[in-house]
N, C-alpha and C. Protein backbone atom coordinates (compact mmCIF):
# COMPACT_ATOMS: atom_id res chain seq x y z
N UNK A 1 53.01 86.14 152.79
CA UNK A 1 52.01 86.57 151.87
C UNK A 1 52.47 86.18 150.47
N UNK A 2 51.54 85.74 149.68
CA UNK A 2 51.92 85.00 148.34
C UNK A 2 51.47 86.04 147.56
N UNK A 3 51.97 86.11 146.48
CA UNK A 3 51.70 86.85 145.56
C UNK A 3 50.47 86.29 144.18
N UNK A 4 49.39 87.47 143.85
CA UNK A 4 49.03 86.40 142.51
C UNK A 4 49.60 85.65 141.72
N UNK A 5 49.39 85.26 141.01
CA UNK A 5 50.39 84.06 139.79
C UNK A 5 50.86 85.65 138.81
N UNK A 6 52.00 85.57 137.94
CA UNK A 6 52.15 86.26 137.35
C UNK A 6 52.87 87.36 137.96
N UNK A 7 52.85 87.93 139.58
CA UNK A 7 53.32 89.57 140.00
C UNK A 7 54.37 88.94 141.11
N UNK A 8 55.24 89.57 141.49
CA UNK A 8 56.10 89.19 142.39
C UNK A 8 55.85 89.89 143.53
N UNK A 9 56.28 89.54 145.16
CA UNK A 9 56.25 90.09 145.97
C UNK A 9 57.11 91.61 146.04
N UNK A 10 57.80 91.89 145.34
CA UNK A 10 58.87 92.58 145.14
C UNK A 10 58.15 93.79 144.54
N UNK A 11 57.11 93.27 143.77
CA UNK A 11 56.41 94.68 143.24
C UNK A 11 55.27 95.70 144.27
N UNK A 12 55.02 94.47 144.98
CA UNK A 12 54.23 95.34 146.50
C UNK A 12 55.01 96.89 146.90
N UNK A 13 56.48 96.85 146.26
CA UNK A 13 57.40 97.51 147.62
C UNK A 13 58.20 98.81 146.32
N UNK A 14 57.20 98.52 145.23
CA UNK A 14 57.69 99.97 144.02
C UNK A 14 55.99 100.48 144.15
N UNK A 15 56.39 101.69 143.87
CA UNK A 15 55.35 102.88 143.25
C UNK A 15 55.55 103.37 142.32
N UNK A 16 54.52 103.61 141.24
CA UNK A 16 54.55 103.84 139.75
C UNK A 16 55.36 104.91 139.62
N UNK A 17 55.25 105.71 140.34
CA UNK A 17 55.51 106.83 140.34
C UNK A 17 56.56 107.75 141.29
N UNK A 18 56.56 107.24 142.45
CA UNK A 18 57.98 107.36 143.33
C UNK A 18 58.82 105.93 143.36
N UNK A 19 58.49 105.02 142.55
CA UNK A 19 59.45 104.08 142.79
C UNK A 19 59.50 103.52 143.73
N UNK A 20 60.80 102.85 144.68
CA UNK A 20 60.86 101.81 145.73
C UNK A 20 60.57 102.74 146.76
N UNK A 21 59.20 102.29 147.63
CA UNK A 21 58.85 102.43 148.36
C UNK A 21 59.21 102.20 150.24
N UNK A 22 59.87 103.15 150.84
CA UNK A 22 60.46 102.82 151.85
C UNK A 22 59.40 103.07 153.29
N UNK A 23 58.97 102.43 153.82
CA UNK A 23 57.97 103.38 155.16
C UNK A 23 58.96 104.31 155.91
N UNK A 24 58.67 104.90 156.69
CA UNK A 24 59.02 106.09 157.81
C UNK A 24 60.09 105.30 158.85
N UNK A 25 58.98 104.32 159.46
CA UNK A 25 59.11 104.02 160.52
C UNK A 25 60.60 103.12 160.44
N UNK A 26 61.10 102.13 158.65
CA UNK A 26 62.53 101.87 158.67
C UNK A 26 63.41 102.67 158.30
N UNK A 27 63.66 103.79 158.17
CA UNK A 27 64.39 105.01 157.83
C UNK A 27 64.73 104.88 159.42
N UNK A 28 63.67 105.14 160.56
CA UNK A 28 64.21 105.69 162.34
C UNK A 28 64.21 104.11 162.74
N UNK A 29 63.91 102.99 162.21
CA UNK A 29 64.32 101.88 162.76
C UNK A 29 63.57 101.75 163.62
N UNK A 30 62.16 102.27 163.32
CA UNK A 30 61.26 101.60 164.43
C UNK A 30 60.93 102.85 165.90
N UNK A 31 61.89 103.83 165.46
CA UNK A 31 62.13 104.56 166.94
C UNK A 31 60.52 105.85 166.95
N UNK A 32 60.32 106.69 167.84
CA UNK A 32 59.29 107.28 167.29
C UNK A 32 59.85 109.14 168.00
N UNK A 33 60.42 108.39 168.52
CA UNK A 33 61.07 109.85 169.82
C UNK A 33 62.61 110.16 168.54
N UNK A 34 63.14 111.29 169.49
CA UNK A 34 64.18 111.71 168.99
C UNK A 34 65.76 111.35 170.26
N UNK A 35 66.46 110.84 170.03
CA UNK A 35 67.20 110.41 170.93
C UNK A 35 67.66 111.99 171.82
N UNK A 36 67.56 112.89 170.87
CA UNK A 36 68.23 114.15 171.85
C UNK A 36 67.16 115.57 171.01
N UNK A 37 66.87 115.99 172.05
CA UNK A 37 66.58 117.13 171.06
C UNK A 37 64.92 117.68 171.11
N UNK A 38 64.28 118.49 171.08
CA UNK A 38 62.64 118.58 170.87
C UNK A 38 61.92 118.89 169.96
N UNK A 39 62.98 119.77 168.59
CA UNK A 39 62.26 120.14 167.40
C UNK A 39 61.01 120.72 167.29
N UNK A 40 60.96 121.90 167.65
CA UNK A 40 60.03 122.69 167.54
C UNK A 40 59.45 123.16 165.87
N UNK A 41 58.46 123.13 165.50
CA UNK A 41 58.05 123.40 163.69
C UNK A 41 59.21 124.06 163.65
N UNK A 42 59.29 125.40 164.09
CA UNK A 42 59.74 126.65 163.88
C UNK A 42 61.29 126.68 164.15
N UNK A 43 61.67 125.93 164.67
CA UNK A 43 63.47 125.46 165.38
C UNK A 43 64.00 125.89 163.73
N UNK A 44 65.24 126.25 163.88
CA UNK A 44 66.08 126.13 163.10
C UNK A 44 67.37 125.28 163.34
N UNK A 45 67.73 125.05 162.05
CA UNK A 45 68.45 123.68 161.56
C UNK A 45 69.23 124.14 160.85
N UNK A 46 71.28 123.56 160.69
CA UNK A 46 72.04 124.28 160.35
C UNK A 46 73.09 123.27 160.49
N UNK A 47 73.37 123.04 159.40
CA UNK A 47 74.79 121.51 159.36
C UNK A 47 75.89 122.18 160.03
N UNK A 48 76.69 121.29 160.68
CA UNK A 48 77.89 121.71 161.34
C UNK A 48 78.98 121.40 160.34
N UNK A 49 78.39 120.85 159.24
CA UNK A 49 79.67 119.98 158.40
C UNK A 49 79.55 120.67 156.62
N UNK A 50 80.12 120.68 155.64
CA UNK A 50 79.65 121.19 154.46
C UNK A 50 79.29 119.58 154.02
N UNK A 51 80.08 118.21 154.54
CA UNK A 51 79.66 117.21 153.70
C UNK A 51 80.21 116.16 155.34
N UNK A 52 78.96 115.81 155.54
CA UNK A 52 78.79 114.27 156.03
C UNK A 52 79.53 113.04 155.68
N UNK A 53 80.71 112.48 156.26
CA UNK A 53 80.89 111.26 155.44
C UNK A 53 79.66 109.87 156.12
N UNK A 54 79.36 108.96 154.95
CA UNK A 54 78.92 108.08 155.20
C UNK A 54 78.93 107.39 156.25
N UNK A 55 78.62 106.86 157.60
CA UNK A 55 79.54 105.99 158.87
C UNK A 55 77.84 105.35 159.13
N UNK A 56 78.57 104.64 159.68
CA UNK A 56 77.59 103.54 160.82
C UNK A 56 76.52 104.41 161.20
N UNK A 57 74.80 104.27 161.09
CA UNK A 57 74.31 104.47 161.50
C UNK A 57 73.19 105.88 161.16
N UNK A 58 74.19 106.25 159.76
CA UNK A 58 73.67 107.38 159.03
C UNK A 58 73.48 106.90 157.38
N UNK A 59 72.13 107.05 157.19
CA UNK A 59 71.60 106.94 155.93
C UNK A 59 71.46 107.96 155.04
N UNK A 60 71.14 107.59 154.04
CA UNK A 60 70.59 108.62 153.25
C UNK A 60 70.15 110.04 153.20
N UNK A 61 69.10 109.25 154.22
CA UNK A 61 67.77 110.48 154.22
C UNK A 61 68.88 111.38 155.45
N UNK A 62 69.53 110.94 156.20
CA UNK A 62 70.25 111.78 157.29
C UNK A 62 71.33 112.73 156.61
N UNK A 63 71.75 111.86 155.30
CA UNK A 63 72.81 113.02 154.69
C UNK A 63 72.04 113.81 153.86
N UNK A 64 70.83 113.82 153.19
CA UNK A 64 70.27 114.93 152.69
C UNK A 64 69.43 115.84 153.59
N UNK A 65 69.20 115.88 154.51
CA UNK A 65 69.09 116.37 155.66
C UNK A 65 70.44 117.81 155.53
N UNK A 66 71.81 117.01 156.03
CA UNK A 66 73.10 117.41 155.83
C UNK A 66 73.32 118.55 155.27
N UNK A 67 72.83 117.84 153.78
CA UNK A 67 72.58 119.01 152.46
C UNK A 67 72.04 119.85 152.33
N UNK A 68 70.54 119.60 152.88
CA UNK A 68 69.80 120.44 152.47
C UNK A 68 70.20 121.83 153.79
N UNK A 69 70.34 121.72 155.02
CA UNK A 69 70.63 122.62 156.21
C UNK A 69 71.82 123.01 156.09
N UNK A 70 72.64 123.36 154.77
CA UNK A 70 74.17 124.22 154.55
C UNK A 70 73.59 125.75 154.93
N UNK A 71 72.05 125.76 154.61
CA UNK A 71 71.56 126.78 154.88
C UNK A 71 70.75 126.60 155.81
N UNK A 72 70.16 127.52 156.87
CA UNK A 72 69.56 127.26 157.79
C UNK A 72 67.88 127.25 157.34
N UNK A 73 67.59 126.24 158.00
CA UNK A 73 66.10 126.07 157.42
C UNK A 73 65.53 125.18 158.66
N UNK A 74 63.97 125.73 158.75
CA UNK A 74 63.22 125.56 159.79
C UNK A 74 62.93 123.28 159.65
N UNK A 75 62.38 123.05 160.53
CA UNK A 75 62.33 121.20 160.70
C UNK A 75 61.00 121.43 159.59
N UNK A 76 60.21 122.16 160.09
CA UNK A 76 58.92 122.20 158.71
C UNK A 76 59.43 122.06 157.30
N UNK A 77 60.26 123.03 157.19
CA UNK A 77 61.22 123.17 155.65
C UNK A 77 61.74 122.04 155.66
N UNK A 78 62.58 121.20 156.00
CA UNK A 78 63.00 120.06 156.04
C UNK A 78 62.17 119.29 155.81
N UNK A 79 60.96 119.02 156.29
CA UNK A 79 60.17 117.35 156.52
C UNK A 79 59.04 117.90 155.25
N UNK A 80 59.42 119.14 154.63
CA UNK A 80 58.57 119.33 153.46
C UNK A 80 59.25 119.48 151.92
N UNK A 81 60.79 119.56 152.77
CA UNK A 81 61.79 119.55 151.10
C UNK A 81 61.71 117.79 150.71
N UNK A 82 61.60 117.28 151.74
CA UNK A 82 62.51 115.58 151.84
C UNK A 82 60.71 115.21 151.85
N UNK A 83 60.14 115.61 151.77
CA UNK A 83 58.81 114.73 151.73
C UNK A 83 58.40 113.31 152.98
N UNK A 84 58.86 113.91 154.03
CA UNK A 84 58.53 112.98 154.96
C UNK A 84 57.73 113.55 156.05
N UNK A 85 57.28 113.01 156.84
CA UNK A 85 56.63 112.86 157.77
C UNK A 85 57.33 114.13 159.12
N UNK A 86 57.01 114.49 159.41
CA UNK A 86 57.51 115.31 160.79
C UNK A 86 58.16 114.20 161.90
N UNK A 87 57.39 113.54 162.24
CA UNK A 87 58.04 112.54 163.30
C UNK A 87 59.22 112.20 162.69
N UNK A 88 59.68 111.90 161.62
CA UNK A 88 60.38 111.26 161.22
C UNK A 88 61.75 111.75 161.05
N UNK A 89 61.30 112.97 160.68
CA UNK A 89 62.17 114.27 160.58
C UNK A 89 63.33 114.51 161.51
N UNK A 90 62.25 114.43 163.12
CA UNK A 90 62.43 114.90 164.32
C UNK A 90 63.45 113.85 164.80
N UNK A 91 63.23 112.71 164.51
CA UNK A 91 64.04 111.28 164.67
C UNK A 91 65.22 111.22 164.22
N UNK A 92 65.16 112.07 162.85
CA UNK A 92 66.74 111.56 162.35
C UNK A 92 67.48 112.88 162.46
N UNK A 93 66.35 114.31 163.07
CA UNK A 93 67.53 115.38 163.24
C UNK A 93 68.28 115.22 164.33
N UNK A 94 67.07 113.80 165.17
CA UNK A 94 68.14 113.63 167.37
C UNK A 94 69.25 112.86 166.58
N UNK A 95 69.59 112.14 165.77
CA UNK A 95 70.20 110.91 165.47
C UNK A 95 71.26 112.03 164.75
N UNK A 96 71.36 113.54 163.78
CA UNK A 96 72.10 114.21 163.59
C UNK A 96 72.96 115.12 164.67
N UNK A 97 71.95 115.51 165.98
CA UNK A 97 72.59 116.30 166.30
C UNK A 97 73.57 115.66 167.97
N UNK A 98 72.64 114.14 167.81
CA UNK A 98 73.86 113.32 168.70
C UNK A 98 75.29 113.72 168.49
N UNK A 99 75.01 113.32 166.74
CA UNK A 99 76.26 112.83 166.29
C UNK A 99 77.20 114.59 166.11
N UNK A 100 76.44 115.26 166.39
CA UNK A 100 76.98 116.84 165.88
C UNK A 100 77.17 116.91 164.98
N UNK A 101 76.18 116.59 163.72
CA UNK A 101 76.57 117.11 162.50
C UNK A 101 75.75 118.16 162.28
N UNK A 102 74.48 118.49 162.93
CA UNK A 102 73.67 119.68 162.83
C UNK A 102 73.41 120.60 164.55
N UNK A 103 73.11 121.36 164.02
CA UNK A 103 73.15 122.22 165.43
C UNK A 103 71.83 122.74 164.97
N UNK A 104 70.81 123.37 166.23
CA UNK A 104 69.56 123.63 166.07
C UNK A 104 69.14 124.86 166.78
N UNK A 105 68.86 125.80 166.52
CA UNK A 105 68.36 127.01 167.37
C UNK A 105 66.36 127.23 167.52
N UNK A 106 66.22 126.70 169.06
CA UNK A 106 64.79 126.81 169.20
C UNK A 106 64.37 128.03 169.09
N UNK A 107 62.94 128.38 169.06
CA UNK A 107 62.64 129.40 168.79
C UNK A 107 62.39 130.07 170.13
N UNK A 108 62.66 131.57 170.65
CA UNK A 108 62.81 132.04 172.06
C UNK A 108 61.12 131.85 172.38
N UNK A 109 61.36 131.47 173.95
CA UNK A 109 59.62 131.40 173.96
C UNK A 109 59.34 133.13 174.38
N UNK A 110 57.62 132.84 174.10
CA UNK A 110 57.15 134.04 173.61
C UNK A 110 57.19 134.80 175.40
N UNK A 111 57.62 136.04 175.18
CA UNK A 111 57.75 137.29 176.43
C UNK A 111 56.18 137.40 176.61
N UNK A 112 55.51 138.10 177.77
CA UNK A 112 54.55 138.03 177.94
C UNK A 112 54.00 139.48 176.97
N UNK A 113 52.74 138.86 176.74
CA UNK A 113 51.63 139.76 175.90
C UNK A 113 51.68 141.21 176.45
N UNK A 114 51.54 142.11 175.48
CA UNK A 114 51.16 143.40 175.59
C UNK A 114 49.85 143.37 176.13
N UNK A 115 49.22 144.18 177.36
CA UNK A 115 47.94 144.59 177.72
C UNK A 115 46.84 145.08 176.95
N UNK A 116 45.67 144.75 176.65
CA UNK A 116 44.76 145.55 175.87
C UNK A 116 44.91 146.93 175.38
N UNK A 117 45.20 147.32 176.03
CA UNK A 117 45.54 149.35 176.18
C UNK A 117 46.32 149.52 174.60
N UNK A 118 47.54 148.66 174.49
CA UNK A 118 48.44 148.55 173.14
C UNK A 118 47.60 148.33 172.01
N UNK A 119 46.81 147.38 172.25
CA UNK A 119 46.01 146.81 170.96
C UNK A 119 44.72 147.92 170.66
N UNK A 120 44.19 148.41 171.70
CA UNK A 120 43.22 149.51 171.41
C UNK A 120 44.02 151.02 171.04
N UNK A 121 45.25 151.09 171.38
CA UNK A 121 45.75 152.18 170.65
C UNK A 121 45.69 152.02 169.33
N UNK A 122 46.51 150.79 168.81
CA UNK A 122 46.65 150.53 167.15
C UNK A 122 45.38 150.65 166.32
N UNK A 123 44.50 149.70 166.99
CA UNK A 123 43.14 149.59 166.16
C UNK A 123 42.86 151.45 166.51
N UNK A 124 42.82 152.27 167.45
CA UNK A 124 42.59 153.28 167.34
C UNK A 124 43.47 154.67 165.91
N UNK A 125 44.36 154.29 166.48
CA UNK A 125 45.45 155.02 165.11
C UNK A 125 45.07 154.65 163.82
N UNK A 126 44.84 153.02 163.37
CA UNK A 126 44.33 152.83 162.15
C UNK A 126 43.06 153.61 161.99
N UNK A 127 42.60 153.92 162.42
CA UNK A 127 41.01 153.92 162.67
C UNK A 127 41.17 155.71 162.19
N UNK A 128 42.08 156.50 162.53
CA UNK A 128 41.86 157.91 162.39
C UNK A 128 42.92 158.09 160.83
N UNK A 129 43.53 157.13 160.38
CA UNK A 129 44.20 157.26 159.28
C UNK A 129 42.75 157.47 158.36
């Protein structure tokens, strides 16, 4: 693809306003799954490390990830601090917790429902307040 006379190809790939523009899909290298892992919204996320060193195969966005989960924080909180995509999220937390730098606690699935009887008590009790 050629560029008009005057603009370089190079400027296709900045935004005025966030600057150099990276897609999703080369951050996971194309991948769309998570190599390990299922990431539930609600999962919690929790670095195993206080600081990540740099190595083969971990970027950026994987060490602020790192950073940001010193505290535990849900994959939603994550893919909404870092401004990315959920899939993407989910991709580089399998690619963290391969490597064990984060550990993840799913959320327990839900015990079965209380019977009507419970719910017509409450709405009943509110009801005589």
């Amino acid at each position: 693809m050629t560029a008009p006379e005057g603009e370089s190809t190079q400027d296709e790939w900045v935004d005025d306003h966030a600057g150099p523009v990276v897609r999703p899909y080369a951050m996971t290298r194309g991948r769309t799954r998570p190599v390990r892992g299922r990431f539930d919204l609600i999962s919690l996320v929790m670095a195993t490390r206080v600081r990540a060193s740099p190595e083969v195969g971990v970027g950026p966005e994987h060490l602020a990830i790192v950073g940001l989960c010193q505290r535990a924080q849900s994959v939603a909180e994550v893919a909404a601090h870092l401004n990315l995509p959920l899939g993407t999220i989910r991709v580089l937390l399998g690619d963290l917790l391969e490597r064990h730098l984060v550990e993840v606690r799913e959320p327990r699935p839900a015990t079965a429902q209380p019977d009507d009887s419970v719910f017509e008590a409450v709405i009943n009790g509110l009801r005589a307040l």
